[in-house]
Protein backbone atom coordinates (compact mmCIF):
# COMPACT_ATOMS: atom_id res chain seq x y z
CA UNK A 1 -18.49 20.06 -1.00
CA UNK A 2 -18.84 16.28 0.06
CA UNK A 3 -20.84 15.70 3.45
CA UNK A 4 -20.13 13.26 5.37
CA UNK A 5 -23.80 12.15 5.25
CA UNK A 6 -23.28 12.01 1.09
CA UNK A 7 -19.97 9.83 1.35
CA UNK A 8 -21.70 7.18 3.60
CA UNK A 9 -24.78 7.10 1.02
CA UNK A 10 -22.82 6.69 -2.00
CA UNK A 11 -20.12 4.42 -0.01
CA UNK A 12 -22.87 1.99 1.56
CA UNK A 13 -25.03 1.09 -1.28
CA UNK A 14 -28.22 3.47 0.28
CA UNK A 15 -29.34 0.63 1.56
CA UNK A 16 -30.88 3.12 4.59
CA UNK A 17 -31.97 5.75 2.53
CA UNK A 18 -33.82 3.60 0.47
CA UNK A 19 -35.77 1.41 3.61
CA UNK A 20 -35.99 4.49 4.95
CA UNK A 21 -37.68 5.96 2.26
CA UNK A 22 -39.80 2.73 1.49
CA UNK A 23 -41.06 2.65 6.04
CA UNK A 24 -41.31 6.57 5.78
CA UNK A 25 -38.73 7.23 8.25
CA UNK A 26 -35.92 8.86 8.64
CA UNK A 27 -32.49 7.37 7.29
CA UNK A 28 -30.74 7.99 10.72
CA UNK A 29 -32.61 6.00 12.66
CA UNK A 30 -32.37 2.95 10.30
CA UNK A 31 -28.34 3.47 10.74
CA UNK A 32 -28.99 3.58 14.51
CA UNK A 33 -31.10 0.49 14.58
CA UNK A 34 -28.32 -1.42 12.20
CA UNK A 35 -25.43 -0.57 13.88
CA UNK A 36 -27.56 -1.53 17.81
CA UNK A 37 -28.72 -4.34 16.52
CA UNK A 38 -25.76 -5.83 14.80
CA UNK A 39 -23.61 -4.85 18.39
CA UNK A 40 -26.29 -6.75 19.91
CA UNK A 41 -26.64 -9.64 17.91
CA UNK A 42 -22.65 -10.60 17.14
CA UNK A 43 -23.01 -9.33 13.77
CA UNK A 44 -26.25 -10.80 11.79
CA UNK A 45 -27.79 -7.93 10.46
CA UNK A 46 -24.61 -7.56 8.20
CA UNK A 47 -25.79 -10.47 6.48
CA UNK A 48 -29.71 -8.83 5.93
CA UNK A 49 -27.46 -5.69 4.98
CA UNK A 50 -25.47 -6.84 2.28
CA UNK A 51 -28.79 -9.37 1.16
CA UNK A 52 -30.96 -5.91 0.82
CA UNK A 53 -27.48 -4.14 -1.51
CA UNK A 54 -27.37 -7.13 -3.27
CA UNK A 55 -31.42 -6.92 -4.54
CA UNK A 56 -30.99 -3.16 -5.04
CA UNK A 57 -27.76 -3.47 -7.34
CA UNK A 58 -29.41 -6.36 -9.30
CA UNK A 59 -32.67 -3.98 -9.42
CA UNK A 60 -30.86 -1.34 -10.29
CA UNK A 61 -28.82 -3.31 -13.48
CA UNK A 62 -32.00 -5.34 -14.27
CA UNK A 63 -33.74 -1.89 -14.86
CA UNK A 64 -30.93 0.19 -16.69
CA UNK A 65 -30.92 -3.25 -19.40
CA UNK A 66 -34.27 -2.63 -20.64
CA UNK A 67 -34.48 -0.40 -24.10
CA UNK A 68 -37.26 1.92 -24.40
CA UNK A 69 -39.65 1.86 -27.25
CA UNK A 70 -38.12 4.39 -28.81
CA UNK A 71 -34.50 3.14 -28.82
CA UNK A 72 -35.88 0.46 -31.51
């Protein structure tokens, strides 16, 4: 069964999971401190947000072009 928790990961790039993962904290309170912070500040950490998916997808592509050794 889909969680909620799942949805929002595979919906919102896991951007969170992955600083969280990377600061050793939980994912949660990365969520909490994006969604303050961007009430706070009229909307600015949307922009570090989508910045940080944009790296991760291009990591993510960059890495899954490289052949192997083996695949020669």
């Amino acid at each position: 069964m889909l969680t909620v928790r799942s949805f929002v990961e595979t919906k919102f790039f896991g951007v969170c999971s992955y600083l969280g993962y990377v600061l050793r904290m939980p994912s949660g309170k990365i969520r909490l401190y994006f969604i303050y912070s961007t009430l706070f500040t009229v909307g600015s950490p949307v922009v570090i947000y989508l910045t940080i998916a944009f790296i991760l997808n291009l990591k993510d592509y960059v890495k899954g072009q490289r052949s192997q050794v083996w695949d020669l």
